[in-house]
Protein backbone atom coordinates (compact mmCIF):
# COMPACT_ATOMS: atom_id res chain seq x y z
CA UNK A 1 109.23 136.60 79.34
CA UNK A 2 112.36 134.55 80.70
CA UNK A 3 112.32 131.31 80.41
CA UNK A 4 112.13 128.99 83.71
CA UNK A 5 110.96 130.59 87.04
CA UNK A 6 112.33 131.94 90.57
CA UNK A 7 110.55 129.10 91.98
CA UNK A 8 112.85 127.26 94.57
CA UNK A 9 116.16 129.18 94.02
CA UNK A 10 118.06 131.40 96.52
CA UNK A 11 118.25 134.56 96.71
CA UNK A 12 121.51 134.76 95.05
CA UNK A 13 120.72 132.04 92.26
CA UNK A 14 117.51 134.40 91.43
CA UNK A 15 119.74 137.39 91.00
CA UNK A 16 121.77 135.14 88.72
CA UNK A 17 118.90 134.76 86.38
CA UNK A 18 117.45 137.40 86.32
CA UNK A 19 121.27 138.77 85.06
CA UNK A 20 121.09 136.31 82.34
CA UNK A 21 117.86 136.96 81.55
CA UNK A 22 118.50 140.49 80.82
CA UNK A 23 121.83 140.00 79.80
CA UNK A 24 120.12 137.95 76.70
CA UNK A 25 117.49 140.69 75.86
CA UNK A 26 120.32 142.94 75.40
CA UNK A 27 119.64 145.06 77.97
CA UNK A 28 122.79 147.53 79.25
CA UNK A 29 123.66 147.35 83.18
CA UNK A 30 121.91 144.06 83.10
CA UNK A 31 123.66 143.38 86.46
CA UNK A 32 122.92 147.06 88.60
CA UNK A 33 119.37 146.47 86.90
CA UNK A 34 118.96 143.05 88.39
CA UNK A 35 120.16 143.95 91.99
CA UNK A 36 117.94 147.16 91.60
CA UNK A 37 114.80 144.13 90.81
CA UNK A 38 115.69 141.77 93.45
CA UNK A 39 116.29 143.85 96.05
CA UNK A 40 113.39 146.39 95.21
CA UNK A 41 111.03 143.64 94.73
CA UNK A 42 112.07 141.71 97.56
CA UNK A 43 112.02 144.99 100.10
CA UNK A 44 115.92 143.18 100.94
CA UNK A 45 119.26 145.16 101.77
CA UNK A 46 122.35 144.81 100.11
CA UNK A 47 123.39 143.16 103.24
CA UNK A 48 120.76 140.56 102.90
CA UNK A 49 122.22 139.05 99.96
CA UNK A 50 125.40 139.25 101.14
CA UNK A 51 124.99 137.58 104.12
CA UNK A 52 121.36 135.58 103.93
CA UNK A 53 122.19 134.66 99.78
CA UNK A 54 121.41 131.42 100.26
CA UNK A 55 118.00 131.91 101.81
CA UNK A 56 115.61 130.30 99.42
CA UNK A 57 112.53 132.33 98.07
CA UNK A 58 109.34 131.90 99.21
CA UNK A 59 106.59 131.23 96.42
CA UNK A 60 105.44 135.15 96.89
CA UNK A 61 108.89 136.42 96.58
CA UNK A 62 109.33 133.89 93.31
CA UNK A 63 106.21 135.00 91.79
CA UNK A 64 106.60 138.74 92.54
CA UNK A 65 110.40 138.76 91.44
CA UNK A 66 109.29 136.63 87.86
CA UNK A 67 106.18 139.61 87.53
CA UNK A 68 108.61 142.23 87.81
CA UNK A 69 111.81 140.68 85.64
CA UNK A 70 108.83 139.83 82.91
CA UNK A 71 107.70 143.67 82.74
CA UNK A 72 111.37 144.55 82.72
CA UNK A 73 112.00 142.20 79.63
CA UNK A 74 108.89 143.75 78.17
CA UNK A 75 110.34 147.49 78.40
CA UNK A 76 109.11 148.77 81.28
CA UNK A 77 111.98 151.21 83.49
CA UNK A 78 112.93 149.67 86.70
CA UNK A 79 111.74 152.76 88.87
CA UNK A 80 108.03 152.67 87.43
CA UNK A 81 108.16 148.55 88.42
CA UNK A 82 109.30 149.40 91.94
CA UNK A 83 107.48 152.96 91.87
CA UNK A 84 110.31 154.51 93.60
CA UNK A 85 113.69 155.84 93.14
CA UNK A 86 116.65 157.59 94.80
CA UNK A 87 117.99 160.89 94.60
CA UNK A 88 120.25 163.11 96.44
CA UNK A 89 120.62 159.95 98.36
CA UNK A 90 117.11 159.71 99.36
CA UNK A 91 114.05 157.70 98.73
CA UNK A 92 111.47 159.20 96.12
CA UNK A 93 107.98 157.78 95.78
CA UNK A 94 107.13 157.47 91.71
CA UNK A 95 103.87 158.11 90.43
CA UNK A 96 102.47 157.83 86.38
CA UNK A 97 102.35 161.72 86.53
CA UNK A 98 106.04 161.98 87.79
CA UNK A 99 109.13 161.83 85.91
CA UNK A 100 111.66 159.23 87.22
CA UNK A 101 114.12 161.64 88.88
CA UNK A 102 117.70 161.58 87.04
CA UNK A 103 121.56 162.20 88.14
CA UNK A 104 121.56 164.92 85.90
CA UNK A 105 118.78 166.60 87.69
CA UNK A 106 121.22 167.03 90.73
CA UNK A 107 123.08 169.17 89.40
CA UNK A 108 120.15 171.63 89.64
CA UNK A 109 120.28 171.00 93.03
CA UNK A 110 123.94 171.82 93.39
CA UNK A 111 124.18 174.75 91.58
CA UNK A 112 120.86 176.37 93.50
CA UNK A 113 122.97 175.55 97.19
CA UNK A 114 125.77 176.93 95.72
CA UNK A 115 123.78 180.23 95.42
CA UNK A 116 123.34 180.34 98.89
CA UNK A 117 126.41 181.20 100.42
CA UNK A 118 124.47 181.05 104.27
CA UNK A 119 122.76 176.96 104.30
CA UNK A 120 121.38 178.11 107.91
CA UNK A 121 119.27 181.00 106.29
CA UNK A 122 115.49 180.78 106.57
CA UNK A 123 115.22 180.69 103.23
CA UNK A 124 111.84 180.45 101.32
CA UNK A 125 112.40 178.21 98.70
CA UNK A 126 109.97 177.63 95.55
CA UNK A 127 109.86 174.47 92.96
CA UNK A 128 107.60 175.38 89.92
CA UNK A 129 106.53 172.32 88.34
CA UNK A 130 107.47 169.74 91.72
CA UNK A 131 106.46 166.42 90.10
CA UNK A 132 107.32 163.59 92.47
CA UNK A 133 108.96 166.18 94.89
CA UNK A 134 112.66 165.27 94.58
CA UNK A 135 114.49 168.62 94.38
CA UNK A 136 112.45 170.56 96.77
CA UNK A 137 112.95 167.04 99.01
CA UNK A 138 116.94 167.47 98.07
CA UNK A 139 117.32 171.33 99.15
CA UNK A 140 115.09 170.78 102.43
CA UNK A 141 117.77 168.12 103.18
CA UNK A 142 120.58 170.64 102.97
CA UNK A 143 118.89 173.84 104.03
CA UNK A 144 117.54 173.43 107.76
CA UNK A 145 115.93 176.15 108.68
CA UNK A 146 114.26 176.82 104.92
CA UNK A 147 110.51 176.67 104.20
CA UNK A 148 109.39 174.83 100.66
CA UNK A 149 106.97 175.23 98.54
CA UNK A 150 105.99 172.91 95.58
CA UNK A 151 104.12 173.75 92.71
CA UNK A 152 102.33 171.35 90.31
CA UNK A 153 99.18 171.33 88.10
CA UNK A 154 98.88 168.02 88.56
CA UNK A 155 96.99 166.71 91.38
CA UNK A 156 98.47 163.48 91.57
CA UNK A 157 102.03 164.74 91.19
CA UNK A 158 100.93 167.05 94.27
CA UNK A 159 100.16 163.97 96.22
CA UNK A 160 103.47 162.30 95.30
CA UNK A 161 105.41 165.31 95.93
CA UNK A 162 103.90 165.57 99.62
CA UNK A 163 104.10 162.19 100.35
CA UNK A 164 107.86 162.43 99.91
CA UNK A 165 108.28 165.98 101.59
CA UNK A 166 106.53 163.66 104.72
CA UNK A 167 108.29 160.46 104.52
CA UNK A 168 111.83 162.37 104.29
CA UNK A 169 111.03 164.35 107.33
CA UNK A 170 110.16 167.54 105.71
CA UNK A 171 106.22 167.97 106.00
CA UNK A 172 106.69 170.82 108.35
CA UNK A 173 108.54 172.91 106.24
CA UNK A 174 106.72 172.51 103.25
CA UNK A 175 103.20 172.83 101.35
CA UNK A 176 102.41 172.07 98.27
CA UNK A 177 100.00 174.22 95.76
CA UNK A 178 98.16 173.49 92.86
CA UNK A 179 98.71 175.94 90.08
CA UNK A 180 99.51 176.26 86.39
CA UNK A 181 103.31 177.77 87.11
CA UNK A 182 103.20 180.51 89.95
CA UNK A 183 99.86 181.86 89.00
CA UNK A 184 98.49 181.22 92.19
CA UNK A 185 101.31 182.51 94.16
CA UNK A 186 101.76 185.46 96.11
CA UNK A 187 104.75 186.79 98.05
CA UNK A 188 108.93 186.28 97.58
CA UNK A 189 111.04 183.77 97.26
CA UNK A 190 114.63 183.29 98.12
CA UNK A 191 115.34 180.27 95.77
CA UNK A 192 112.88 179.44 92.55
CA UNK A 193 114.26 176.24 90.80
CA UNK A 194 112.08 174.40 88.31
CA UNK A 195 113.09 171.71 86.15
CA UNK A 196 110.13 172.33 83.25
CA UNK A 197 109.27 170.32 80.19
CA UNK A 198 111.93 171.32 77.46
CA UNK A 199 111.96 168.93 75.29
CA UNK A 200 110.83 170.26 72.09
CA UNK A 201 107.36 168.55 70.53
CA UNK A 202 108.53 166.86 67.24
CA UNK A 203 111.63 165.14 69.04
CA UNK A 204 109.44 163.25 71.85
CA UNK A 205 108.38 160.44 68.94
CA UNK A 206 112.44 159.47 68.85
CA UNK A 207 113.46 159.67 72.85
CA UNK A 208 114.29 156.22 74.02
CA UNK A 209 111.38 154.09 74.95
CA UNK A 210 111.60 154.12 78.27
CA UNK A 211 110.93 157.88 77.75
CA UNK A 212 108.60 158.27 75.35
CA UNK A 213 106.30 155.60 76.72
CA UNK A 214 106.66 155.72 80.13
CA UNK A 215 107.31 159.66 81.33
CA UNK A 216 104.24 161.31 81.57
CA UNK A 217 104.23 163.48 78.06
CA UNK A 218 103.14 166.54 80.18
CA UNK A 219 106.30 166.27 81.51
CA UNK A 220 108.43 166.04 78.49
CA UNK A 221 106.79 168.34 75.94
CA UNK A 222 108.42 171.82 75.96
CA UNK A 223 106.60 173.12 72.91
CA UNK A 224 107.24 173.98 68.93
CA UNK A 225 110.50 175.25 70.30
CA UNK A 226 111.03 173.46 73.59
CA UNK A 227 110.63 177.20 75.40
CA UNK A 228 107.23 177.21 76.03
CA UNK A 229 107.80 176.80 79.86
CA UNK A 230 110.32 179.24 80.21
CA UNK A 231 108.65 181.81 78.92
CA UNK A 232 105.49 181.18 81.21
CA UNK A 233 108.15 180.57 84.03
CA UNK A 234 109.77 184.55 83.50
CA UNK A 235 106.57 186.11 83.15
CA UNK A 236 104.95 184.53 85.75
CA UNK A 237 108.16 184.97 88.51
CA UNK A 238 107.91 188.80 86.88
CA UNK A 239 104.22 189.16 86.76
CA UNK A 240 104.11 187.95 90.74
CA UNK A 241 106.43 189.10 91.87
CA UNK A 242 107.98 185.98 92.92
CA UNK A 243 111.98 186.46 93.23
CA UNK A 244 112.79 188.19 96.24
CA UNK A 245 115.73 191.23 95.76
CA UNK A 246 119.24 189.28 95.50
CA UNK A 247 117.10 185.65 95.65
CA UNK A 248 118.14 183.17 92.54
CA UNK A 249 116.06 181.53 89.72
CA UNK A 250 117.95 178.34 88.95
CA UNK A 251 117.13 176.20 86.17
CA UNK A 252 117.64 173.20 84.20
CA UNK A 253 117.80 173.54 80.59
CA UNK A 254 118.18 171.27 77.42
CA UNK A 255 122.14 171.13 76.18
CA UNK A 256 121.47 173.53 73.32
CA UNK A 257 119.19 176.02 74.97
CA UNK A 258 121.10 177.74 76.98
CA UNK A 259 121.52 180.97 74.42
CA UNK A 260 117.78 180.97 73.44
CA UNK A 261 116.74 180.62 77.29
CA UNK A 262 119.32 183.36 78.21
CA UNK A 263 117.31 185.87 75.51
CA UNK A 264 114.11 185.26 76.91
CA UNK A 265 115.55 185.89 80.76
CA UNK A 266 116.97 189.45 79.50
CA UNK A 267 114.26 190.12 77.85
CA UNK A 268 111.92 189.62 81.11
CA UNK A 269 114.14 192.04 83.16
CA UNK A 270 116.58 188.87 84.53
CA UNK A 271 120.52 189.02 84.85
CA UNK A 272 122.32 185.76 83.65
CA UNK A 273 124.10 184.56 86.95
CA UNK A 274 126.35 181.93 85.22
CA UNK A 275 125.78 178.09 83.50
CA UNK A 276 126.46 174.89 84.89
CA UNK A 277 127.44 172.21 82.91
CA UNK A 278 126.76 167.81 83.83
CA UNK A 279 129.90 165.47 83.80
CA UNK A 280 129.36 165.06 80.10
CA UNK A 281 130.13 168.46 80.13
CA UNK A 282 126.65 169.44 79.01
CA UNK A 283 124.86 172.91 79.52
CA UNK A 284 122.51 171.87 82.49
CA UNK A 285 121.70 174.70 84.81
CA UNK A 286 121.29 178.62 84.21
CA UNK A 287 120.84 181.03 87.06
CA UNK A 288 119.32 184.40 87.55
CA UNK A 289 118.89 187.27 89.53
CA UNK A 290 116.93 190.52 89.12
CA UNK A 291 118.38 192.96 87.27
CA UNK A 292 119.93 195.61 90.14
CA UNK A 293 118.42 192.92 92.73
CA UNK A 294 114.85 194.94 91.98
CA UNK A 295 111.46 193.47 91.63
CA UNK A 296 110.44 195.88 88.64
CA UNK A 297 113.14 196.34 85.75
């Protein structure tokens, strides 16, 4: 725990120790991860600190901001302390059965709009394994007149996820489903995306402790191989029937899967529609299509 207390300080001279605080634990970003705190914790904008800094804290807002530095110092992610996060520029409600959502999860996102050349379509869009709802929330935002749906076999992930298709404006165009994959799924879809557990079994012991202890293992664990999910997620888009003729299967993939996932998609009657790679120039994303834009190989 940091030494001292918010008790009596500003706002500004708060965010000040909390940076030191962290700064002395060794902690990366200590200064983003302090403004993330203060402001999160405090329910503030920016703009409130810029121009209110001097505003002291309130004994609530002192003991609140010294809880959540303290679980911070003890290991605990910033996102699961405020239970919420951004992406795509919007706000996502966290949950313990919900991954905290990730930059390089966007560029799922990206390359599944840029596989719709018409954004005004009414496009019936499908996320297999939603979690807290953040890229079916993400492709609703770009893709007015498109229905979602979002798949989870968690319950409380399905919660989360619908509780941020509401609160973003989206409830209308979207349900949510509880299934294991598409199982319980009938009809097409335009646009499947899924970002499924591929993190292979023996490796999850050695992710960074924020991971490991924190991100619901469900989440992580892709298997002996890391495949496990893509495999269920082929069959299951074959076996349904899922992918309408000339729709797209985009997915995120580990950096050295791409090959072994691309064997598995031939060998379930998919065509490889090209990789995207992150801004560490990482494999990220595959796509696929039918093969001859045909339901049945």
């Amino acid at each position: 725990m940091a030494p001292g207390s918010s008790q009596g300080l500003s706002r500004r001279a708060a965010l000040r120790r909390c940076v030191i605080a962290l700064e002395a634990a060794g902690f990366s970003g200590a200064a983003g991860e302090a403004r993330f705190l203060l402001l999160g914790t405090l329910a503030l904008e920016t703009r409130d600190l810029l121009l209110a800094g001097e505003t002291p804290l309130t004994p609530d807002e002192a003991a609140s901001l010294d809880a959540a530095l303290a679980r911070r110092l003890s290991g605990e992610p910033v996102a699961r302390i405020l239970g919420a996060w951004e992406f795509w520029g919007l706000p996502i409600r966290l949950a313990p059965e919900t991954l905290v959502p990730r930059p390089d999860t966007e560029i799922l996102v990206e390359a599944a709009l840029k596989a719709e050349p018409d954004r005004n379509a009414p496009l019936r869009c499908l996320d297999l394994g939603t979690g807290s709802g953040c890229i079916l929330v993400a492709l609703l935002s770009e893709l007015p007149q498109a229905f979602g749906i979002g798949v989870d076999r968690s319950a409380g992930a399905l919660a989360t996820a619908r509780h941020n298709l509401v609160a973003n404006g989206f409830g209308a165009r979207s349900a949510v489903v509880l299934s294991d994959w598409g199982d319980a799924l009938r009809g097409e879809f335009d646009l499947i995306v899924s970002n499924p557990p591929y993190i292979v079994r023996d490796v999850i012991p050695t992710l960074a402790r924020d991971v490991r202890i924190h991100d619901p293992v469900r989440a992580l664990d892709g298997g002996i191989d890391g495949l496990d999910a893509y495999r269920r997620i082929f069959q299951g888009v074959r076996r349904q029937g899922l992918l309408a003729a000339g729709g797209t299967l985009a997915l995120e993939i580990g950096y050295d899967q791409a090959d072994a996932v691309k064997d598995l998609a031939e060998a379930a009657g998919f065509t490889d529609r090209g990789l995207t790679r992150d801004l560490a120039g990482h494999d990220r994303v595959l796509c696929f299509g039918l093969h001859n834009g045909h339901r049945d190989a």
